[in-house]
C-alpha atoms as a PDB file:
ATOM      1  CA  UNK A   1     -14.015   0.163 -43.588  1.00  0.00           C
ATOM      2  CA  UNK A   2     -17.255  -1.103 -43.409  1.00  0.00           C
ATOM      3  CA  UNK A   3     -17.882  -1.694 -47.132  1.00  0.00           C
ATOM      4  CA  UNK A   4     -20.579  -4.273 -47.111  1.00  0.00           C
ATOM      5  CA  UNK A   5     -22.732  -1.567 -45.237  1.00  0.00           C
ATOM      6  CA  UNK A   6     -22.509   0.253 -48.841  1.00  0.00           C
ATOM      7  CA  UNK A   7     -21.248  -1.366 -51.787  1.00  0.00           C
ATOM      8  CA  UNK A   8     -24.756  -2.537 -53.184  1.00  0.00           C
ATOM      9  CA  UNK A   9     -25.194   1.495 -53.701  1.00  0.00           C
ATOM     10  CA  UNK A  10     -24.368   2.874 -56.692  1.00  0.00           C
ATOM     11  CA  UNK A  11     -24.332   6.660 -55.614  1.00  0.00           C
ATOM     12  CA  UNK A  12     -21.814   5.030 -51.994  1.00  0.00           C
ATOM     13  CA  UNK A  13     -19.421   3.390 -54.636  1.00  0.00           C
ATOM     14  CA  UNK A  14     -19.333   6.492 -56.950  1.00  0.00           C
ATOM     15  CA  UNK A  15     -18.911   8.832 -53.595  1.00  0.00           C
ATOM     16  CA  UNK A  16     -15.688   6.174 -52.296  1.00  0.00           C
ATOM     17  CA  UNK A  17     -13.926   6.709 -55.891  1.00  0.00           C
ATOM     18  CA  UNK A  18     -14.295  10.429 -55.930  1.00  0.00           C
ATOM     19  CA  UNK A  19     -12.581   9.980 -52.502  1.00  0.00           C
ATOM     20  CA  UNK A  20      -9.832   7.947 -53.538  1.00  0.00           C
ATOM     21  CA  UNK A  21      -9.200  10.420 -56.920  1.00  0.00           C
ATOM     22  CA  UNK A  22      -9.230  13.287 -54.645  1.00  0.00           C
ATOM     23  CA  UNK A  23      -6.415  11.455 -51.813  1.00  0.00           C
ATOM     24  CA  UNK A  24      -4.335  10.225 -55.228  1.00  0.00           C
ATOM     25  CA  UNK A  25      -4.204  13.937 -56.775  1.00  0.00           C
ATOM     26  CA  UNK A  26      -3.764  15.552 -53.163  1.00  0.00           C
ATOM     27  CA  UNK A  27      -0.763  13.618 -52.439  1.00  0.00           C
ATOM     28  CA  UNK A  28       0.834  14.021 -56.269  1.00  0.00           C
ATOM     29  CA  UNK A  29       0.442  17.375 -55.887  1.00  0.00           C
ATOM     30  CA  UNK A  30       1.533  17.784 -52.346  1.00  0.00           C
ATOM     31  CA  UNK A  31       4.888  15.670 -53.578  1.00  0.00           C
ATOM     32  CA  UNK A  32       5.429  18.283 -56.563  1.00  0.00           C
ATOM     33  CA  UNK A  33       5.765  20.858 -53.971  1.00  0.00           C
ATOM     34  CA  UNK A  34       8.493  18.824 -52.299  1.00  0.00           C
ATOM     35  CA  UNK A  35      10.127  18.291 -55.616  1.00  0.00           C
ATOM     36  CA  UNK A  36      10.578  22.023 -56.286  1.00  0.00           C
ATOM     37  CA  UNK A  37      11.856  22.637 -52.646  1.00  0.00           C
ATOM     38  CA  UNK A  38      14.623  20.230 -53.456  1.00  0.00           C
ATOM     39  CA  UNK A  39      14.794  21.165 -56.974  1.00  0.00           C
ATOM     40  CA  UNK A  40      15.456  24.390 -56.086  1.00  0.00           C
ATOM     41  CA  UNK A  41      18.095  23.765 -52.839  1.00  0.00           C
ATOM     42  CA  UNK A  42      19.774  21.767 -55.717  1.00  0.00           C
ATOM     43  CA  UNK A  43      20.246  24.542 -57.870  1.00  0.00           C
ATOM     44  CA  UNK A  44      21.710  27.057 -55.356  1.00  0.00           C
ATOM     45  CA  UNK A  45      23.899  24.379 -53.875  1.00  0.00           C
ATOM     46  CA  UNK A  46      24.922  23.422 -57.313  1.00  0.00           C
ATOM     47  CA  UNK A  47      28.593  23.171 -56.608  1.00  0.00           C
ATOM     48  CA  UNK A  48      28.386  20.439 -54.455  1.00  0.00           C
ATOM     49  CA  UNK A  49      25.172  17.821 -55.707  1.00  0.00           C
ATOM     50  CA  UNK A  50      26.437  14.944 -53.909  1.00  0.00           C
ATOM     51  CA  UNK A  51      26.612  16.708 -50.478  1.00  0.00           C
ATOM     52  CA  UNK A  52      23.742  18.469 -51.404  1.00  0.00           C
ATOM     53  CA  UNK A  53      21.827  15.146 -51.909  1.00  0.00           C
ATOM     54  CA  UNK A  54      23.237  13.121 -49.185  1.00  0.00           C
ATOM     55  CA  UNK A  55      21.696  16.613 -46.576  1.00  0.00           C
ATOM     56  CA  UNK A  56      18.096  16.304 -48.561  1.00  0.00           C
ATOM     57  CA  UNK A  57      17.726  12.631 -48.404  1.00  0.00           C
ATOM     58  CA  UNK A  58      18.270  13.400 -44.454  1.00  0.00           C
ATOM     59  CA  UNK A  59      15.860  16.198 -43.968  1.00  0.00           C
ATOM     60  CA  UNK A  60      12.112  15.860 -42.932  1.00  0.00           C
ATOM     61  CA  UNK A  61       9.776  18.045 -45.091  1.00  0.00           C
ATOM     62  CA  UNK A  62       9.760  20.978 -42.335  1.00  0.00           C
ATOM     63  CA  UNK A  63      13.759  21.446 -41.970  1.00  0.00           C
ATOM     64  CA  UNK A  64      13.437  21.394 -46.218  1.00  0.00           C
ATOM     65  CA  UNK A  65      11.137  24.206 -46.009  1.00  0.00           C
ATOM     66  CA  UNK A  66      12.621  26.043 -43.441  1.00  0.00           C
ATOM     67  CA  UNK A  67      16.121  25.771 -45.656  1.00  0.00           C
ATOM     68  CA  UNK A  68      13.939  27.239 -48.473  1.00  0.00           C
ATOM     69  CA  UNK A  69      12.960  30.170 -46.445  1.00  0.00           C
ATOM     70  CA  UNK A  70      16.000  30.627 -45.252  1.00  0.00           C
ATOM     71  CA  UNK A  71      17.861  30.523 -48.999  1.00  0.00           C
ATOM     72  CA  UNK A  72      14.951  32.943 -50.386  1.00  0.00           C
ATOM     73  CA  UNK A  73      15.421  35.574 -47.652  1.00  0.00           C
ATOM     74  CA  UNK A  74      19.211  35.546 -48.351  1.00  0.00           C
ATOM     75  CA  UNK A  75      18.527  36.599 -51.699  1.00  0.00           C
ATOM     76  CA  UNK A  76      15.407  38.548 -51.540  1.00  0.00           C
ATOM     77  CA  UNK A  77      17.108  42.109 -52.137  1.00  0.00           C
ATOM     78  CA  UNK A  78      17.715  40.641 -55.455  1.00  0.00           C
ATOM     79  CA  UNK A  79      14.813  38.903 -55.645  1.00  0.00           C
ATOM     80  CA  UNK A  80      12.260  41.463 -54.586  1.00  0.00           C
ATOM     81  CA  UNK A  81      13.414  43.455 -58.338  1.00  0.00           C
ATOM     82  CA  UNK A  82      11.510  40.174 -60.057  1.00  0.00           C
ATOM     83  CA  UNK A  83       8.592  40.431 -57.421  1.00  0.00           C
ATOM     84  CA  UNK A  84       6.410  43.547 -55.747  1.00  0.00           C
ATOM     85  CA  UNK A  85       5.084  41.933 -53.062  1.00  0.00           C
ATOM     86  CA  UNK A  86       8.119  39.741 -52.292  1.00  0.00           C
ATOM     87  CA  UNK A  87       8.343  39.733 -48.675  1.00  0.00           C
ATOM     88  CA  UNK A  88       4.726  39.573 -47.942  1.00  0.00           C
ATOM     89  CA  UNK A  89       4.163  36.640 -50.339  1.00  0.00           C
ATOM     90  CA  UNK A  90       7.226  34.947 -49.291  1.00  0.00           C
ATOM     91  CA  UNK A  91       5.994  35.013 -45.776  1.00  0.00           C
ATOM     92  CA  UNK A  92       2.831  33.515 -47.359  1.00  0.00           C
ATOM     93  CA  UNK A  93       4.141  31.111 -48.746  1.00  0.00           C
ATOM     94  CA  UNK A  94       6.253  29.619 -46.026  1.00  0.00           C
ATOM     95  CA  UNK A  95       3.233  29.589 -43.605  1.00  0.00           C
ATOM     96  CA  UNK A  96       0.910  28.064 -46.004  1.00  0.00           C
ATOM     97  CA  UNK A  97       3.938  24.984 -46.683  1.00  0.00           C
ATOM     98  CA  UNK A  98       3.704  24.556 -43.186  1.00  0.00           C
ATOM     99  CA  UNK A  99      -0.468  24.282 -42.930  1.00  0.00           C
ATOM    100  CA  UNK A 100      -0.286  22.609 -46.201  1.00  0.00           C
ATOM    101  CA  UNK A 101       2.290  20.181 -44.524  1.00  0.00           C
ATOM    102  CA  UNK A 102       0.161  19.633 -41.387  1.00  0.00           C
ATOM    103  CA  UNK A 103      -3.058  18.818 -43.673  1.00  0.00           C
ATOM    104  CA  UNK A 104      -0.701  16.634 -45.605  1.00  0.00           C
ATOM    105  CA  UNK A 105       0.342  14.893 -42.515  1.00  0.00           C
ATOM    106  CA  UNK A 106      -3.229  14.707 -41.277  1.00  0.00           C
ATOM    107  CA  UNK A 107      -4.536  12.784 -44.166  1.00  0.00           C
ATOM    108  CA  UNK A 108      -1.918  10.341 -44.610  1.00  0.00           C
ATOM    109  CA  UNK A 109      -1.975   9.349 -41.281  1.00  0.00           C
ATOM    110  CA  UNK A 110      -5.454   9.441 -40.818  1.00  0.00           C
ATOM    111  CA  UNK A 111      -8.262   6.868 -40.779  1.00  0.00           C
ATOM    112  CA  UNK A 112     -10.891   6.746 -42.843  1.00  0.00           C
ATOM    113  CA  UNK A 113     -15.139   6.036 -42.148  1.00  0.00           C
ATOM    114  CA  UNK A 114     -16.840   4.827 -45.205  1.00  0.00           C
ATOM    115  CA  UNK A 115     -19.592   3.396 -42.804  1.00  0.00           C
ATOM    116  CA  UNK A 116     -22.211   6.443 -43.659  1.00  0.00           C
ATOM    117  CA  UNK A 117     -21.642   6.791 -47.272  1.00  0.00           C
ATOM    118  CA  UNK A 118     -25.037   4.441 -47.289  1.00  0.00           C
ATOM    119  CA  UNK A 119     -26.663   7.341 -46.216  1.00  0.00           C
ATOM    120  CA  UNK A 120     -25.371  10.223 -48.101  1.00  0.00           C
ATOM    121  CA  UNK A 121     -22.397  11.247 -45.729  1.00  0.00           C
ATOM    122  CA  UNK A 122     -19.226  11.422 -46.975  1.00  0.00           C
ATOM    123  CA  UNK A 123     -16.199  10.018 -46.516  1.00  0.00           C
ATOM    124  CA  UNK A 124     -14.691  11.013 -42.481  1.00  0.00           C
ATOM    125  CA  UNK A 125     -11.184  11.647 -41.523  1.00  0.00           C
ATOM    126  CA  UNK A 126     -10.453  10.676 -37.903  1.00  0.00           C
ATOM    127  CA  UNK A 127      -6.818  11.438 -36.960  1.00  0.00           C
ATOM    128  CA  UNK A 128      -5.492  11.041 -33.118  1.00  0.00           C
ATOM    129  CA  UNK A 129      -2.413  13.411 -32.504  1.00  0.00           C
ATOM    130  CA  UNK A 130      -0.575  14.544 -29.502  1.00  0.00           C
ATOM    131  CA  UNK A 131      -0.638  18.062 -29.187  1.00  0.00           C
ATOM    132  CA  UNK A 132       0.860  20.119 -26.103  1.00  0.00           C
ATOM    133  CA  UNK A 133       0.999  16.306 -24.147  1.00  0.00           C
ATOM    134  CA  UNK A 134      -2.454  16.571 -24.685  1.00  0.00           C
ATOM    135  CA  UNK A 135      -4.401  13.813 -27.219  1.00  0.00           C
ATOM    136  CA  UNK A 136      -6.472  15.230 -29.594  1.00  0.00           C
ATOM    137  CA  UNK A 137      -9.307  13.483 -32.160  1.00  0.00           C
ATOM    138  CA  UNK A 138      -9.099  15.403 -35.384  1.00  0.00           C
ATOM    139  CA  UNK A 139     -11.848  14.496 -37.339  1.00  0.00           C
ATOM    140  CA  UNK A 140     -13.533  16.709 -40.507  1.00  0.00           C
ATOM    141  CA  UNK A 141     -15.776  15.416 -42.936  1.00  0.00           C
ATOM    142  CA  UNK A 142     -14.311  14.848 -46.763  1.00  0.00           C
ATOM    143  CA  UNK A 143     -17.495  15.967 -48.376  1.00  0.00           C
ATOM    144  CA  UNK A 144     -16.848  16.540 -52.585  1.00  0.00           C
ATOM    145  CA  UNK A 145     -17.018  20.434 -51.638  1.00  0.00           C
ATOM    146  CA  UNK A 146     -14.460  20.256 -48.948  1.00  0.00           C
ATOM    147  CA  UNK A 147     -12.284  18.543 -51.189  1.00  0.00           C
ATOM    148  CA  UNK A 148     -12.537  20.784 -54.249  1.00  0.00           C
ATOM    149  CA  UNK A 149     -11.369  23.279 -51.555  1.00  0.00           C
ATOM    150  CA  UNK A 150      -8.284  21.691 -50.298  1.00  0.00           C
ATOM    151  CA  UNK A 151      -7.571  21.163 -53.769  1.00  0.00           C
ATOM    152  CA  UNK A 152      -7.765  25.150 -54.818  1.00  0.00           C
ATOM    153  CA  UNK A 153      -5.642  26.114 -51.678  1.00  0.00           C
ATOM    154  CA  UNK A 154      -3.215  23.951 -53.074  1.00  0.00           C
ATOM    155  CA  UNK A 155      -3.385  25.109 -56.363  1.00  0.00           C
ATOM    156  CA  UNK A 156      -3.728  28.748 -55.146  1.00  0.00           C
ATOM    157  CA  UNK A 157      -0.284  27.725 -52.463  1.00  0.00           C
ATOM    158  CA  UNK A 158       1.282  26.537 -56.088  1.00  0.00           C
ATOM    159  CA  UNK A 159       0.931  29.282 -57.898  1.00  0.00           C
ATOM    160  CA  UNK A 160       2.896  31.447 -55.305  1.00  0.00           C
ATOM    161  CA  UNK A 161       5.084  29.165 -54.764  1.00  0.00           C
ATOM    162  CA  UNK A 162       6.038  28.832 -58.177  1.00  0.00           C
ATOM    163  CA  UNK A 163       6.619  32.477 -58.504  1.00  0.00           C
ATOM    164  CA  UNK A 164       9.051  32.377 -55.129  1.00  0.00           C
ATOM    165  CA  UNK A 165      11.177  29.702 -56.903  1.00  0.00           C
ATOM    166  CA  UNK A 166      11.267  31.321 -60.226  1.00  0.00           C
ATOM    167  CA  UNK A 167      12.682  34.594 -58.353  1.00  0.00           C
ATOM    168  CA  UNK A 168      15.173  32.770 -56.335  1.00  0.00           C
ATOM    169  CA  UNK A 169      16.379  30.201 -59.203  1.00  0.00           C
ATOM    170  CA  UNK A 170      16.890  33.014 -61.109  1.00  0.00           C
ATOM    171  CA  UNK A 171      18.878  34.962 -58.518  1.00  0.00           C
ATOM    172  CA  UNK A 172      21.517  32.206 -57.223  1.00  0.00           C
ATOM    173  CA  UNK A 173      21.994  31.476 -60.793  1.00  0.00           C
ATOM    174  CA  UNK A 174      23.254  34.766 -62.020  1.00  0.00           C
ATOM    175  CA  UNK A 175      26.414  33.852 -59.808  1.00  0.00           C
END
């Protein structure tokens, strides 16, 4: 980061805080997700916390999800009485923790150019990733509207989510 290119403007300085606000509440939010996928593996594997523990501490975020999916399907009969639309939004849900997972991924392991805030451009994200055994340059600007709309698809991905793991809590603990 370039910052003596732009920290004698007042409007660059207020732009890099709104930036670092907005990577702060993305990644609590993006971590409260991960607690209720645990939080909720915990509960149906209930009998056996230590073991239960000792297999999430192990897992990478995917394998967690795809254990999710995998626990909600095996009780979506029961489920689906709690929830209309339970196999379409559960199929929703899963793909959206993945993209959610991949943005995630993308913006912690990203860099970021401050060097045109001095201008009025925003924040960039630049993120090199193999893909295929090709390289690819990810880059996306991290302008205040893009932001606000990572932010509601996360809060939008939440809200489903939530209603998934209120079906499913409530189904493995009726045994």
């Amino acid at each position: 980061m370039t910052k003596g290119r732009w920290e004698e403007n007042e409007i660059a300085v207020e732009e890099a805080d709104r930036f670092y606000k907005f990577i702060g509440e993305y990644v609590i939010s993006f971590q409260w997700l991960e607690f209720k996928i645990d939080e909720v593996l915990l509960i149906a594997n209930s009998r056996d916390r230590a073991a239960t523990y000792d297999w999430l501490v192990r897992q990478t975020n995917a394998k967690k999800v795809e254990a999710f999916h995998e626990l909600a399907r095996a009780n979506g009969m029961l489920a689906s009485e709690m929830l209309d639309n339970w196999d379409s939004l559960l199929t929703s849900v899963v793909a959206r923790l993945h993209t959610e997972r991949d943005r995630r991924n993308g913006l912690l392991h990203a860099q970021f150019l401050f060097d045109f805030l001095a201008i009025g451009q925003p924040v960039i994200r630049s993120h090199l990733r193999k893909r295929g055994g090709e390289v690819v340059i990810e880059q996306e600007d991290l302008s205040a509207e893009r932001c606000a709309q990572i932010m509601k698809d996360l809060a939008y991905l939440s809200a489903d989510f939530l209603k998934i793991c209120r079906a499913v809590t409530a189904v493995v603990t009726r045994e």
